[in-house]
N, C-alpha and C. Protein backbone atom coordinates (compact mmCIF):
# COMPACT_ATOMS: atom_id res chain seq x y z
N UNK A 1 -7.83 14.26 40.29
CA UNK A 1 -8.57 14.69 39.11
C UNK A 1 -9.00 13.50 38.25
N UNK A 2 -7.85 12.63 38.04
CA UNK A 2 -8.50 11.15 37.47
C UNK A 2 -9.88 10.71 37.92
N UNK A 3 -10.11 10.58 39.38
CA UNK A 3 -10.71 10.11 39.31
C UNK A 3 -12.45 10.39 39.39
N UNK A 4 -12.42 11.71 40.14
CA UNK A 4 -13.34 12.83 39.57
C UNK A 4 -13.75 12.72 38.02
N UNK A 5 -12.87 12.75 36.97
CA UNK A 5 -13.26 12.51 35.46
C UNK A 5 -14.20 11.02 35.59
N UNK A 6 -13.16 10.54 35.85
CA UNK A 6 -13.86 9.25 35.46
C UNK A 6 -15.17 8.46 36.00
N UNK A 7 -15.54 9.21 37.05
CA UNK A 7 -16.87 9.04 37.95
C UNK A 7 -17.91 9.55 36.85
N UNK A 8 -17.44 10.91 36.50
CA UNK A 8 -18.32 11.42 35.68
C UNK A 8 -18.58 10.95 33.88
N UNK A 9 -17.38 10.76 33.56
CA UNK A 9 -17.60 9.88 32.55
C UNK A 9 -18.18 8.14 32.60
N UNK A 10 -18.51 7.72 34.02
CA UNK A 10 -19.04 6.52 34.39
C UNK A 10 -20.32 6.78 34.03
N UNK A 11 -20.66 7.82 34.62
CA UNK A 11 -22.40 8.26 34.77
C UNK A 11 -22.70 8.85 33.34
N UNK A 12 -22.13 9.77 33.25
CA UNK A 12 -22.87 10.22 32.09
C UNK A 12 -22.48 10.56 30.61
N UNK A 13 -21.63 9.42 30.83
CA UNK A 13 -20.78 9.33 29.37
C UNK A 13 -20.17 10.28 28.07
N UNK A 14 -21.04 10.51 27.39
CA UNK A 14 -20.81 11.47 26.65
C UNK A 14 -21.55 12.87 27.08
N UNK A 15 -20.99 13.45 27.99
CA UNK A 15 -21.48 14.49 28.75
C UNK A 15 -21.75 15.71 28.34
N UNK A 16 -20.87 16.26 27.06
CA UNK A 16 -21.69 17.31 26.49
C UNK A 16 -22.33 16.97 24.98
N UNK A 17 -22.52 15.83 24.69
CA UNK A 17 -23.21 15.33 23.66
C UNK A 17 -21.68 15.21 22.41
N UNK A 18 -22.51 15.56 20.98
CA UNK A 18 -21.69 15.13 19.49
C UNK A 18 -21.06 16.13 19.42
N UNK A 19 -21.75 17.42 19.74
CA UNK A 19 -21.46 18.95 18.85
C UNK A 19 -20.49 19.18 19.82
N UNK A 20 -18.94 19.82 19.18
CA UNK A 20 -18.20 20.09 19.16
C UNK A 20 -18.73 21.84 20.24
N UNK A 21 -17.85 22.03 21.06
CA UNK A 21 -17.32 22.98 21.68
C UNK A 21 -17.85 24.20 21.02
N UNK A 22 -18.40 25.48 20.73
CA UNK A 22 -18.03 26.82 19.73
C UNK A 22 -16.79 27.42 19.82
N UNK A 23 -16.07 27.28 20.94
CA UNK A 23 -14.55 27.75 21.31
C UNK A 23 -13.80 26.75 19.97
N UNK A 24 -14.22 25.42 19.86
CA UNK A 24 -13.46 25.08 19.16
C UNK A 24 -13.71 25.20 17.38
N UNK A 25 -15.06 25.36 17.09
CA UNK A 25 -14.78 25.94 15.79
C UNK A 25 -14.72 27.49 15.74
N UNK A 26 -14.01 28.21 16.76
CA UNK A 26 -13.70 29.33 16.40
C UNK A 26 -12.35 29.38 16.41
N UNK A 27 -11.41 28.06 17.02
CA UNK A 27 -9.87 27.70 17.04
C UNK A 27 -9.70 26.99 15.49
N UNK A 28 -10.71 26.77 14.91
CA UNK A 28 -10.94 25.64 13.89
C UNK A 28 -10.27 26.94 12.56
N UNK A 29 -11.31 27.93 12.55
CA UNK A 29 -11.07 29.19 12.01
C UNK A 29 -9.97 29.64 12.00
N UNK A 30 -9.14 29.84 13.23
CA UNK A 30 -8.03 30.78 13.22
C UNK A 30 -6.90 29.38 12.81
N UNK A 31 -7.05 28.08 12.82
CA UNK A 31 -5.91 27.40 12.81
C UNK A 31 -5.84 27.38 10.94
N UNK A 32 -6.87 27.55 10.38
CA UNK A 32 -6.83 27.40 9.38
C UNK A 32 -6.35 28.81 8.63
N UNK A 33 -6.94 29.84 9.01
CA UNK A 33 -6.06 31.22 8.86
C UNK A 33 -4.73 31.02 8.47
N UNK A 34 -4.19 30.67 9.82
CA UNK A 34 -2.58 30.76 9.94
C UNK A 34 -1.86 29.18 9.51
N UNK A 35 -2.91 28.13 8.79
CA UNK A 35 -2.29 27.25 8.04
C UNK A 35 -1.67 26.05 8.65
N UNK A 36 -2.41 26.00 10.03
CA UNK A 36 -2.12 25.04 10.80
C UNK A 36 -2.43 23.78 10.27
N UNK A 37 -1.24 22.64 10.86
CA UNK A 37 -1.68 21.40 10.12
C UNK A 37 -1.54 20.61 11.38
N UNK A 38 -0.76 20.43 12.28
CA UNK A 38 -0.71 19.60 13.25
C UNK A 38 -0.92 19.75 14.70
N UNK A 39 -2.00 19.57 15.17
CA UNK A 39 -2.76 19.94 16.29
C UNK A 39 -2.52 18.90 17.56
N UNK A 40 -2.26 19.18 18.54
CA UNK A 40 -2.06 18.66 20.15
C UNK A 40 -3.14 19.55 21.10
N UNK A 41 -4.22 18.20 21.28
CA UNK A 41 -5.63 18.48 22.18
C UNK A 41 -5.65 18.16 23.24
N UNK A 42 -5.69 18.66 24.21
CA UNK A 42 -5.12 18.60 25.67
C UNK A 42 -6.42 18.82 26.71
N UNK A 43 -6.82 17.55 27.34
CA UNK A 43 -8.01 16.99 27.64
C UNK A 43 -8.93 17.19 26.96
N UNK A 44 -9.16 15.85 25.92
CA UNK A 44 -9.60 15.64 25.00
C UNK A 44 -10.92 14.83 24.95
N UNK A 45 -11.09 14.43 26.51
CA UNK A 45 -12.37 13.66 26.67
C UNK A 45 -12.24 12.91 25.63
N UNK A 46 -14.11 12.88 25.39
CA UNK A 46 -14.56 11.58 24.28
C UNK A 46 -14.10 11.77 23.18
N UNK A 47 -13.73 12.72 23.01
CA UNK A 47 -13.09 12.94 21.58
C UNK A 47 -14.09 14.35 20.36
N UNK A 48 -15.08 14.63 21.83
CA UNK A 48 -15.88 15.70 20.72
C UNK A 48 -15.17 16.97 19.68
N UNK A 49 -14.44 17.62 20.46
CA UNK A 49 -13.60 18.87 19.58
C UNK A 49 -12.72 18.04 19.11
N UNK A 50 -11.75 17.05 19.26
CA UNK A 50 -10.93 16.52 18.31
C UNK A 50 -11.26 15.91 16.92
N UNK A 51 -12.61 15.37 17.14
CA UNK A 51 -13.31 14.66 15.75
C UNK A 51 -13.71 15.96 15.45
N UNK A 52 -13.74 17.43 15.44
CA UNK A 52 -13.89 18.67 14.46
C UNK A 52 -12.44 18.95 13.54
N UNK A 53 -11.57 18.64 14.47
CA UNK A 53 -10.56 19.08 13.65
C UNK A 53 -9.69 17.68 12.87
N UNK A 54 -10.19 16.49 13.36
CA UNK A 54 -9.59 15.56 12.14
C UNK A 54 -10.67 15.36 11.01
N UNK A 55 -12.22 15.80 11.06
CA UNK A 55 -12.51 15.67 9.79
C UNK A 55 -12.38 16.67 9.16
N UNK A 56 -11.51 17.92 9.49
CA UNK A 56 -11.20 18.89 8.57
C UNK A 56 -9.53 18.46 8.26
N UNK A 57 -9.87 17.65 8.51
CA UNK A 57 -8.16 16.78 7.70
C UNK A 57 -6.85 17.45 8.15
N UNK A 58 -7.16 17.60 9.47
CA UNK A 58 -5.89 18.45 10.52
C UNK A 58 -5.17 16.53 11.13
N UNK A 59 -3.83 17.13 11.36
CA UNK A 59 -3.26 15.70 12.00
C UNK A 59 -3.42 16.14 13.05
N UNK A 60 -4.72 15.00 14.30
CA UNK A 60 -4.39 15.60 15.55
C UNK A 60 -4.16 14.41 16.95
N UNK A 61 -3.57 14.98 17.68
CA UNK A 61 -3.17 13.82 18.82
C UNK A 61 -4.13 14.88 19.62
N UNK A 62 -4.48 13.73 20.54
CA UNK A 62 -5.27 13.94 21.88
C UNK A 62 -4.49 13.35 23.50
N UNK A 63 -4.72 13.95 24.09
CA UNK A 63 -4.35 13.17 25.48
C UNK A 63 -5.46 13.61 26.91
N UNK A 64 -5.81 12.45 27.31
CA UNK A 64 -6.97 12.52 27.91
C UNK A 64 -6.89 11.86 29.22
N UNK A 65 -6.91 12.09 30.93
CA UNK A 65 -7.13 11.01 31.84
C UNK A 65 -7.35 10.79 32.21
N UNK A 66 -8.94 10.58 31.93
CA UNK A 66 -9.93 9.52 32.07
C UNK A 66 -9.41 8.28 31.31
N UNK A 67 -9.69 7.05 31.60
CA UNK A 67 -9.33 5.97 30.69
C UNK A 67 -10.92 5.43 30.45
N UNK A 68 -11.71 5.65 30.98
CA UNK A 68 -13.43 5.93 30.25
C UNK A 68 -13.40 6.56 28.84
N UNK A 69 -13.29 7.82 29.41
CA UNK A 69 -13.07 8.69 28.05
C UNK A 69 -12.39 8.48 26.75
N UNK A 70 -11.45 7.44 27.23
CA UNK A 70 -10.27 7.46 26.57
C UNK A 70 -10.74 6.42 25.99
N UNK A 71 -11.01 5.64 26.32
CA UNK A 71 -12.08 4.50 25.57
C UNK A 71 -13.05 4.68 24.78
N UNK A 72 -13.92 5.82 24.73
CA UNK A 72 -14.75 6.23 24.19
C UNK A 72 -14.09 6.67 23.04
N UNK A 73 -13.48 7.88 23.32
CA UNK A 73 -13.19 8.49 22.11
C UNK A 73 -11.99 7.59 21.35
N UNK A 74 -11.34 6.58 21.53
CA UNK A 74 -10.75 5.95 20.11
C UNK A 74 -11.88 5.22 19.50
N UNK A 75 -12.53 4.77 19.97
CA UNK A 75 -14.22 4.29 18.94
C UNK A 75 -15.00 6.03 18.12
N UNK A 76 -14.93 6.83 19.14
CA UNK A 76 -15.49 7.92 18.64
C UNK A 76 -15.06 8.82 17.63
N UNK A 77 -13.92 8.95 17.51
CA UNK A 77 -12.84 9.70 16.81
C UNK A 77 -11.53 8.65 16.46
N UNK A 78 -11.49 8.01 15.61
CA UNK A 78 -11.04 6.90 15.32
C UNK A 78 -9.41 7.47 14.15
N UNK A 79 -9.99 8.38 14.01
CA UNK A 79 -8.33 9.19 13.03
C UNK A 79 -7.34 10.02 14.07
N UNK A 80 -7.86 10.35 14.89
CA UNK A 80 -7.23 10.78 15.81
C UNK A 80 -6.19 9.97 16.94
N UNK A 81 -5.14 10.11 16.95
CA UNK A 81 -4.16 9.51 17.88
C UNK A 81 -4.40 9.80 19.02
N UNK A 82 -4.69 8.61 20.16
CA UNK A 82 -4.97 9.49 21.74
C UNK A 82 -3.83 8.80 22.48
N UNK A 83 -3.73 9.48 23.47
CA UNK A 83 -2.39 9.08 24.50
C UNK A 83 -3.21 9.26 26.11
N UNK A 84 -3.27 8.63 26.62
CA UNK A 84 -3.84 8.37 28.04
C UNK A 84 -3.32 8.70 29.15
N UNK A 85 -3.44 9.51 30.02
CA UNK A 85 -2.85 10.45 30.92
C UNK A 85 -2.78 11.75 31.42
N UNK A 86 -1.99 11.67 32.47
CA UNK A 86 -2.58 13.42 32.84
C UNK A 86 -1.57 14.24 31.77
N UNK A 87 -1.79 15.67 31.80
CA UNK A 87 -1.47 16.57 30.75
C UNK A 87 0.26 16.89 31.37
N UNK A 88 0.02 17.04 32.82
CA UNK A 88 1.27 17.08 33.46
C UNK A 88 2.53 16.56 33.02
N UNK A 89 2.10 15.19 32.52
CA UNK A 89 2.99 13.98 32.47
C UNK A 89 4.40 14.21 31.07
N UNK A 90 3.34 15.45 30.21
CA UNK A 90 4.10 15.23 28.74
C UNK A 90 5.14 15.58 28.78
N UNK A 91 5.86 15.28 27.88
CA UNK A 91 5.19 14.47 26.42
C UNK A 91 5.13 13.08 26.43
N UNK A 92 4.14 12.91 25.69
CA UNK A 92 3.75 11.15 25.85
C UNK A 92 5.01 11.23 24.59
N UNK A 93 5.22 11.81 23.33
CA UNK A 93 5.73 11.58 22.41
C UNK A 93 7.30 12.23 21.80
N UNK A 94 7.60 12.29 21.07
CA UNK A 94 8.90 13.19 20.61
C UNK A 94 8.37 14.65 19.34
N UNK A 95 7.08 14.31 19.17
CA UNK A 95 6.41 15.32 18.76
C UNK A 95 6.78 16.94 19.12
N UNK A 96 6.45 17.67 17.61
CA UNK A 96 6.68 19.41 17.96
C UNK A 96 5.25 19.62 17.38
N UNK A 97 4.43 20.36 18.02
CA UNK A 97 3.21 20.58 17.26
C UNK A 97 2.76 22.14 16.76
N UNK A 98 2.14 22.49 15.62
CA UNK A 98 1.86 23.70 14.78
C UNK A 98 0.94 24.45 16.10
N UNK A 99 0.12 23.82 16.87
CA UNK A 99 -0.66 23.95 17.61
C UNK A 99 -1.05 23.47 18.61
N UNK A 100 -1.46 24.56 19.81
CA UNK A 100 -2.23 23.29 20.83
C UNK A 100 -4.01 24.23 20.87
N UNK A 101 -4.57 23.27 21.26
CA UNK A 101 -5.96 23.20 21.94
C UNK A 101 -6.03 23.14 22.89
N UNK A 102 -6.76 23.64 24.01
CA UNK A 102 -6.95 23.54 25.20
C UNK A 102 -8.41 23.84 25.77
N UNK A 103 -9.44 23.39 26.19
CA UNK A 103 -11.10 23.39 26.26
C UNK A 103 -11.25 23.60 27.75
N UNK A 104 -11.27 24.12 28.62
CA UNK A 104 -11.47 24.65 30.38
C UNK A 104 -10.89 23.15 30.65
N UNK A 105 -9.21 23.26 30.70
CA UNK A 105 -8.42 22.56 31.38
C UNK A 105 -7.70 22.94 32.01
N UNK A 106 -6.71 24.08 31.87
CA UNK A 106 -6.07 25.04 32.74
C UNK A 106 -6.63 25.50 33.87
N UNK A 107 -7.81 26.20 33.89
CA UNK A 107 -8.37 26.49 34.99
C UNK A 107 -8.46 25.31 36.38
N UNK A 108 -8.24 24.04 35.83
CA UNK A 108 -8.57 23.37 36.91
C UNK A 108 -7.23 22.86 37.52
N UNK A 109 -6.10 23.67 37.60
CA UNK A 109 -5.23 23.21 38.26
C UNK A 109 -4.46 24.76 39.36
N UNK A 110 -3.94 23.94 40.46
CA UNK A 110 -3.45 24.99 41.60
C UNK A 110 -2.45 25.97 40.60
N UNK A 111 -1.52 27.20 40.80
CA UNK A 111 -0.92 27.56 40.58
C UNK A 111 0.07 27.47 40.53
N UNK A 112 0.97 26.38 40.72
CA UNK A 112 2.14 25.80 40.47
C UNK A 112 2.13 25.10 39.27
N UNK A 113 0.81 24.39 39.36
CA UNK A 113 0.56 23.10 38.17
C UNK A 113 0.52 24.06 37.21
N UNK A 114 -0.22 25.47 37.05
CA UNK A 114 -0.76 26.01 35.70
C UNK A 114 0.24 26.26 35.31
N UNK A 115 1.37 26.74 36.18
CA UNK A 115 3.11 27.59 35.36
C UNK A 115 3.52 26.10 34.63
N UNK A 116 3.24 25.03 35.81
CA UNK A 116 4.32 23.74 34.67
C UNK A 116 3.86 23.48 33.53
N UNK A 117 2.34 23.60 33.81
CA UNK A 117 1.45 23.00 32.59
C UNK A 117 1.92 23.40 31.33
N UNK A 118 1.77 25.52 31.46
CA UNK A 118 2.04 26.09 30.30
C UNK A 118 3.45 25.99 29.78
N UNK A 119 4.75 25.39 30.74
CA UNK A 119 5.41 25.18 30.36
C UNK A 119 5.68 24.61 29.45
N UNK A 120 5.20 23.05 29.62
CA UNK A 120 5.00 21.79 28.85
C UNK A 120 4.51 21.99 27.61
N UNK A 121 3.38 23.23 27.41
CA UNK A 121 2.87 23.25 26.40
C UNK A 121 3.80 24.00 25.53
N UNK A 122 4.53 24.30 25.82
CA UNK A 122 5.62 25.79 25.50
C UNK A 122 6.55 24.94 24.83
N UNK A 123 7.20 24.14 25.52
CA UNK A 123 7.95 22.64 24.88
C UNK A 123 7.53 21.93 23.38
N UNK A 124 6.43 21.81 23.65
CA UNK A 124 5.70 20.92 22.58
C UNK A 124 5.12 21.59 21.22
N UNK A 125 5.53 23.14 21.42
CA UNK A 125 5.61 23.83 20.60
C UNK A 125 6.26 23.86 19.18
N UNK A 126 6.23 24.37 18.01
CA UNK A 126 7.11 24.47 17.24
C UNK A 126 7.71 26.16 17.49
N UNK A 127 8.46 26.17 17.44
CA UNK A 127 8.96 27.77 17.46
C UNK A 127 8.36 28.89 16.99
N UNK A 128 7.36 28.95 15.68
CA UNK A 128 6.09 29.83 15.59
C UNK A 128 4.96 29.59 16.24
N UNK A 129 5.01 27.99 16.80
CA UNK A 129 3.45 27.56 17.14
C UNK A 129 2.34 28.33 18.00
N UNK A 130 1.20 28.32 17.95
CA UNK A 130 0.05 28.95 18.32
C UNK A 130 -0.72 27.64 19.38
N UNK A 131 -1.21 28.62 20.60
CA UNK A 131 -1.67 28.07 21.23
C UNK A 131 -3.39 28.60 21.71
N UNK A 132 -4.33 27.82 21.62
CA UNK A 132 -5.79 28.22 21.88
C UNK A 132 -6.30 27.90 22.78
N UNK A 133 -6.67 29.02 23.88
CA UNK A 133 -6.83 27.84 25.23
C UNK A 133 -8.19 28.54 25.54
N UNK A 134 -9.14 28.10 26.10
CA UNK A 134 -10.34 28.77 27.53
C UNK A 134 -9.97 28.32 28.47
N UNK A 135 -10.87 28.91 29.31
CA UNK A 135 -10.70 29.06 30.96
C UNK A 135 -11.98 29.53 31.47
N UNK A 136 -12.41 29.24 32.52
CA UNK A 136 -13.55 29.81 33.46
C UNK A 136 -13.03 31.63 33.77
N UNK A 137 -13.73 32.18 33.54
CA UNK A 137 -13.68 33.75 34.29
C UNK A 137 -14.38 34.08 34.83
N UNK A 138 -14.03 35.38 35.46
CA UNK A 138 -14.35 35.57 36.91
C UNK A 138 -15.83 35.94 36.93
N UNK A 139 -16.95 35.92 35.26
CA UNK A 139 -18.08 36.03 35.49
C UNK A 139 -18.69 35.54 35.85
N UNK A 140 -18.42 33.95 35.98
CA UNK A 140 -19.28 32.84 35.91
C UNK A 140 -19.89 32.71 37.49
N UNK A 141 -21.34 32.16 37.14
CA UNK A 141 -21.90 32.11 38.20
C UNK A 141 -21.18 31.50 39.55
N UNK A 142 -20.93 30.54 39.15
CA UNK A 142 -19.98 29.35 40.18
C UNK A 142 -18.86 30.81 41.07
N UNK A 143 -18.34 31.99 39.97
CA UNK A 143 -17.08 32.28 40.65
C UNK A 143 -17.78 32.48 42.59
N UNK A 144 -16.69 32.52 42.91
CA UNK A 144 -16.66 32.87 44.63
C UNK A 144 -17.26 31.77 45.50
N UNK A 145 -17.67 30.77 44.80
CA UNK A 145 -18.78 29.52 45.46
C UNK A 145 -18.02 28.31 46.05
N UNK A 146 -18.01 27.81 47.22
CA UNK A 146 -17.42 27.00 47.67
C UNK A 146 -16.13 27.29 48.84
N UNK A 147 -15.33 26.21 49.00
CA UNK A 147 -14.02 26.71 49.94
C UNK A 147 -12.79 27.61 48.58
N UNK A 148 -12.75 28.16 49.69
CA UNK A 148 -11.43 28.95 48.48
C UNK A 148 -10.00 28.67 48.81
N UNK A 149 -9.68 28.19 47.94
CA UNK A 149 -8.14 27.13 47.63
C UNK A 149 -6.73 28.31 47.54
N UNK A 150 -7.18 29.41 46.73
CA UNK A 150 -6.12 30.30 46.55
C UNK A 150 -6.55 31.31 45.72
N UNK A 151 -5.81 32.26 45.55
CA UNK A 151 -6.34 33.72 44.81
C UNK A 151 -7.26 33.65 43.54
N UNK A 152 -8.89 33.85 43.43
CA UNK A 152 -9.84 33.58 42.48
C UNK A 152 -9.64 32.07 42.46
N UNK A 153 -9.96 30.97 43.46
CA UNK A 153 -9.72 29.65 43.29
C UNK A 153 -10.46 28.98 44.36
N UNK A 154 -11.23 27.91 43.88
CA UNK A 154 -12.86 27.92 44.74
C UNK A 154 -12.95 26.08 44.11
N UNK A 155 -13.33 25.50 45.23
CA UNK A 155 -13.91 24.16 44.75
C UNK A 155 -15.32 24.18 44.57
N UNK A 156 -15.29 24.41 43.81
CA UNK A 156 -17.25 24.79 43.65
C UNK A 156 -17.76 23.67 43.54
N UNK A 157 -16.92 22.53 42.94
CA UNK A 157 -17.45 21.21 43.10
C UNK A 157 -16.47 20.13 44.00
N UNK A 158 -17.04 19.21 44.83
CA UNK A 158 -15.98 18.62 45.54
C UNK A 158 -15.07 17.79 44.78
N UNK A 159 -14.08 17.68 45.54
CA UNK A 159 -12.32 17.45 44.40
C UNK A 159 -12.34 18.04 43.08
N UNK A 160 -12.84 19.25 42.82
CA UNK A 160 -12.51 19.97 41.49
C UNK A 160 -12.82 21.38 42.23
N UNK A 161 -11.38 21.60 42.23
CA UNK A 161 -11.26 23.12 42.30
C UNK A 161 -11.07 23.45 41.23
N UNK A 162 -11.20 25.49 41.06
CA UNK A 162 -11.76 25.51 39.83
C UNK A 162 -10.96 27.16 40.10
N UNK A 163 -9.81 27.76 39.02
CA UNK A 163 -9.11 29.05 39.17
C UNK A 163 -10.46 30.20 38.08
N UNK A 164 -10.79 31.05 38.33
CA UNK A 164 -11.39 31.87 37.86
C UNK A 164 -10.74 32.79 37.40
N UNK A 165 -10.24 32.99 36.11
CA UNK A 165 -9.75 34.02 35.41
C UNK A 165 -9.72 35.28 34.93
N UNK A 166 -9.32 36.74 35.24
CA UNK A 166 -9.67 37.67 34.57
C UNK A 166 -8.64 38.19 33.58
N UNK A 167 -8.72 39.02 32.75
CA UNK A 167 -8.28 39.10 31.67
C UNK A 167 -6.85 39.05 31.93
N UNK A 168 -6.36 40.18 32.76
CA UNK A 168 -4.56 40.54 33.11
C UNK A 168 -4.36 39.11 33.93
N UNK A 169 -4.99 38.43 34.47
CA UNK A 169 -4.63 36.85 34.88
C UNK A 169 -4.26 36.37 33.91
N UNK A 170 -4.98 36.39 33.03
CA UNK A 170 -5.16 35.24 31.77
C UNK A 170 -3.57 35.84 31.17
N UNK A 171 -3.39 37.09 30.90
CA UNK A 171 -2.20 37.51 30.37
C UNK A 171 -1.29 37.13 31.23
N UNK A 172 -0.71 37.48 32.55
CA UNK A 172 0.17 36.92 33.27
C UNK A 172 0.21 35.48 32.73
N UNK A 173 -0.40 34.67 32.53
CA UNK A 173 -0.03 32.90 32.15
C UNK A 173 0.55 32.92 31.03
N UNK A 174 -0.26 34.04 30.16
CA UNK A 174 0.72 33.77 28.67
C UNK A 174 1.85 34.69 28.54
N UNK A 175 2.42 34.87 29.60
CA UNK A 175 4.19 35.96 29.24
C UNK A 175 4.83 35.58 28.61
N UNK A 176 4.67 34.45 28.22
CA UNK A 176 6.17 33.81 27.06
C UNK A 176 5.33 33.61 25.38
N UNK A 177 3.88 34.25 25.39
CA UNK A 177 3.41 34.48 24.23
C UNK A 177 3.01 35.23 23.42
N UNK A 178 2.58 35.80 22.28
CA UNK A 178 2.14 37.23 21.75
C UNK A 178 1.16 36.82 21.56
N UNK A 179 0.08 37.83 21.99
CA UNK A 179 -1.42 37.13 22.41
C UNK A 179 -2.05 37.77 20.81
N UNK A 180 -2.52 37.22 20.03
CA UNK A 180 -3.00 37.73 18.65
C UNK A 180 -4.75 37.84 18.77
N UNK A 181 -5.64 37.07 19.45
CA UNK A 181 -6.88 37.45 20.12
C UNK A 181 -7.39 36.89 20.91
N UNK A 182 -8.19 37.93 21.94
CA UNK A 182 -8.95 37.29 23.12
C UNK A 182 -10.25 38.18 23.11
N UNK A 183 -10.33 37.62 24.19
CA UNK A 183 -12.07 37.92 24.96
C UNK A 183 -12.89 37.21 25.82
N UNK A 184 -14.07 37.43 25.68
CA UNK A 184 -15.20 36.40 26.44
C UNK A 184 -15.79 35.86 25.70
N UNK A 185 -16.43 34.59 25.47
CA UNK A 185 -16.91 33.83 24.54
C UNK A 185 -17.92 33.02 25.68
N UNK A 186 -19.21 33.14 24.99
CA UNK A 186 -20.42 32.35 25.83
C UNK A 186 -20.49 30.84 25.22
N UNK A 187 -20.45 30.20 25.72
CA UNK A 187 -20.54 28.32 25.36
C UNK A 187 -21.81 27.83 26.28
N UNK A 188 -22.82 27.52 25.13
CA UNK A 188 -23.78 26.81 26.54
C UNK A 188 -23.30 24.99 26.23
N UNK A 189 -23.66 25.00 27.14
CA UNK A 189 -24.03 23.41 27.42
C UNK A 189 -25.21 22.48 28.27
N UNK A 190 -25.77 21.44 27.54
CA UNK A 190 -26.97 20.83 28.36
C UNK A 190 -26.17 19.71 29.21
N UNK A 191 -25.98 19.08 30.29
CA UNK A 191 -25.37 17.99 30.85
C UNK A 191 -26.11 18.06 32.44
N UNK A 192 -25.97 16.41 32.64
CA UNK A 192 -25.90 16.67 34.29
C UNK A 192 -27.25 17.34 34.93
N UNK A 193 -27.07 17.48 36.14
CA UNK A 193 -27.94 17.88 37.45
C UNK A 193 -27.87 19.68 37.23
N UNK A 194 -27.33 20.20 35.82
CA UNK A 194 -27.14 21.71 35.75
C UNK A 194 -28.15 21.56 34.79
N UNK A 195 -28.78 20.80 33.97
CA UNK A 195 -29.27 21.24 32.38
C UNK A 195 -29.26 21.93 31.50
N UNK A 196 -29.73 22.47 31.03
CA UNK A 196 -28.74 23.87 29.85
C UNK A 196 -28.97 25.01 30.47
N UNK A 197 -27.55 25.42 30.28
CA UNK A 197 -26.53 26.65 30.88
C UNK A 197 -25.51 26.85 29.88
N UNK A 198 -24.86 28.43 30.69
CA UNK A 198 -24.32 29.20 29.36
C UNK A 198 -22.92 29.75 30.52
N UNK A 199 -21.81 28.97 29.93
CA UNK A 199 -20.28 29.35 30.44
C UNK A 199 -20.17 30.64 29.68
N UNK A 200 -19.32 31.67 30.16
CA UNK A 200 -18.91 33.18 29.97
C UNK A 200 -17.09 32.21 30.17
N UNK A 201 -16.15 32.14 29.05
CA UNK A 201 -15.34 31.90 29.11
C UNK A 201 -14.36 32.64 28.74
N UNK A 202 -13.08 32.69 28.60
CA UNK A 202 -12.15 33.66 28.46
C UNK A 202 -11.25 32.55 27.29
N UNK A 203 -11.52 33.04 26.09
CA UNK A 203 -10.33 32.18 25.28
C UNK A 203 -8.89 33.31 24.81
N UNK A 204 -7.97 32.55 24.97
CA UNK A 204 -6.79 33.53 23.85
C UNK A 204 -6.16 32.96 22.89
N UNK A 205 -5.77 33.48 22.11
CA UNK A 205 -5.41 32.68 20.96
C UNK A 205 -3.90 33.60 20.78
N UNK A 206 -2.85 32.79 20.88
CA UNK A 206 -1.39 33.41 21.05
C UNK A 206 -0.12 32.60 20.55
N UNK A 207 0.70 32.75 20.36
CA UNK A 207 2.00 32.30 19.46
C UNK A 207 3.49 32.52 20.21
N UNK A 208 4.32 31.34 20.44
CA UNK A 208 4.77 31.32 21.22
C UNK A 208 5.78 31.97 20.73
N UNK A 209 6.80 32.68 21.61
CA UNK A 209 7.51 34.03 21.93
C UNK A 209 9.05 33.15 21.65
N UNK A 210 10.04 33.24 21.13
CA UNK A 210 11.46 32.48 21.31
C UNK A 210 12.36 33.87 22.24
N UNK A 211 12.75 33.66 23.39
CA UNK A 211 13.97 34.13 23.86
C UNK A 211 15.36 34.10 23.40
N UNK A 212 15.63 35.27 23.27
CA UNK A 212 17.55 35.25 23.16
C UNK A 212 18.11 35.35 23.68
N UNK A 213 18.61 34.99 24.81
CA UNK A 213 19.63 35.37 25.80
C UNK A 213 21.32 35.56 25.53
C-alpha cells in the first residue's frame, strides 16, 4: 500500500486539490456537537481534512504512509502533528483521543487487517470517544470490477484492493460501538485519468461501547 500511495502522490501530488472532503465537514459538525477537542486522522494524506479541523482550533494528530504526503502536508497543515506510517503500526504515541477520523481508509484493507485496524482505533479511544469513518459501498461504480480478493472485495485498481460495504457490513465492523448516525453520503471529486466523479459512500458516526465482564 506504501507504495501504491506514494506513486500516486509522486504524480499527482495534491490529488484531490485544497477543499476539504464534505464527509469531513459533516464530522466537523457532529465533533463540535458533542464538544470534541482532540482529534486522531487516520490517513491523512496532504493534510486536506486535517487543515479543516485545526483551523477550527481542534488539537489534531495525523498519521499518514506515504512519506510524499507526509512531506507535503507538514508544509501544508503546519498546526497539525503528523506521524509517518502505516495505520496498522499504532500507536505512534501514548495518546487517548476524543475522536477519530477516518476518509475511505478502512475499505482498503483484507479482513483480518479491518478487525485489527478497528481494534487499534478502539485503543486510542477515550472511553466516551466517537469515531467517524467512510468507506466505499456496494453502489459504487467500481463495485464487482476487477479480480475478487474476498467477500464484496475487488482490486479494481492494481495493488489496491478495495472491500465494498453495505450497511449490516458496515455494522458488523462497528460491534464494539453505538452507532449515533449513518447513511450514504455522495463526495465528488476531480483527480487523475477519472476527472470529476461522484463516490456514493457509507459514513457512520459512533461512540465507543466499554465492556464489563
Amino acid at each position: 500500500m506504501k507504495e501504491y500511495w506514494n506513486h500516486r502522490f509522486s504524480i499527482e501530488e495534491k490529488i484531490w486539490g485544497d477543499t476539504a472532503s464534505k464527509t469531513a465537514e459533516l464530522a466537523l459538525e457532529l465533533f463540535l456537537k458533542y464538544k470534541v477537542r482532540k482529534i486522531l486522522i487516520l490517513g491523512a494524506g496532504y493534510g486536506r481534512n486535517s487543515k479543516l479541523f485545526s483551523t477550527h482550533n481542534f488539537d489534531v494528530t495525523g498519521i499518514e504512509i506515504s512519506p510524499i504526503a507526509y512531506d507535503i502536508a507538514k508544509v501544508y497543515d503546519p498546526r497539525t502533528i503528523f506521524f509517518k506510517g502505516s495505520v496498522l503500526d499504532m500507536p505512534f504515541n501514548n495518546e487517548i483521543y476524543d475522536a477519530i477520523y477516518c476518509h475511505n481508509v478502512l475499505h482498503l484493507f483484507l479482513r483480518n487487517e479491518r478487525v485489527f485496524f478497528l481494534k487499534k482505533c478502539y485503543e486510542q479511544l477515550k472511553n466516551d470517544g466517537f469515531v467517524f469513518f467512510t468507506v466505499f459501498s456496494e453502489k459504487e461504480k467500481s463495485f464487482g470490477k476487477g479480480k475478487k480478493i474476498e467477500n464484496n472485495t475487488y482490486e479494481s485498481k492494481t495493488g489496491r484492493p478495495t472491500h465494498y460495504f453495505s450497511e449490516e457490513n458496515l455494522f458488523e465492523h462497528f460491534k464494539d460501538f453505538s452507532v449515533l448516525d449513518t447513511g450514504l453520503i455522495k463526495d465528488s471529486e476531480n483527480h487523475g485519468e477519472l476527472g470529476p466523479h461522484t463516490h456514493k459512500l457509507r459514513f457512520i458516526f459512533a461512540q465507543k461501547r466499554i465492556f464489563n465482564y
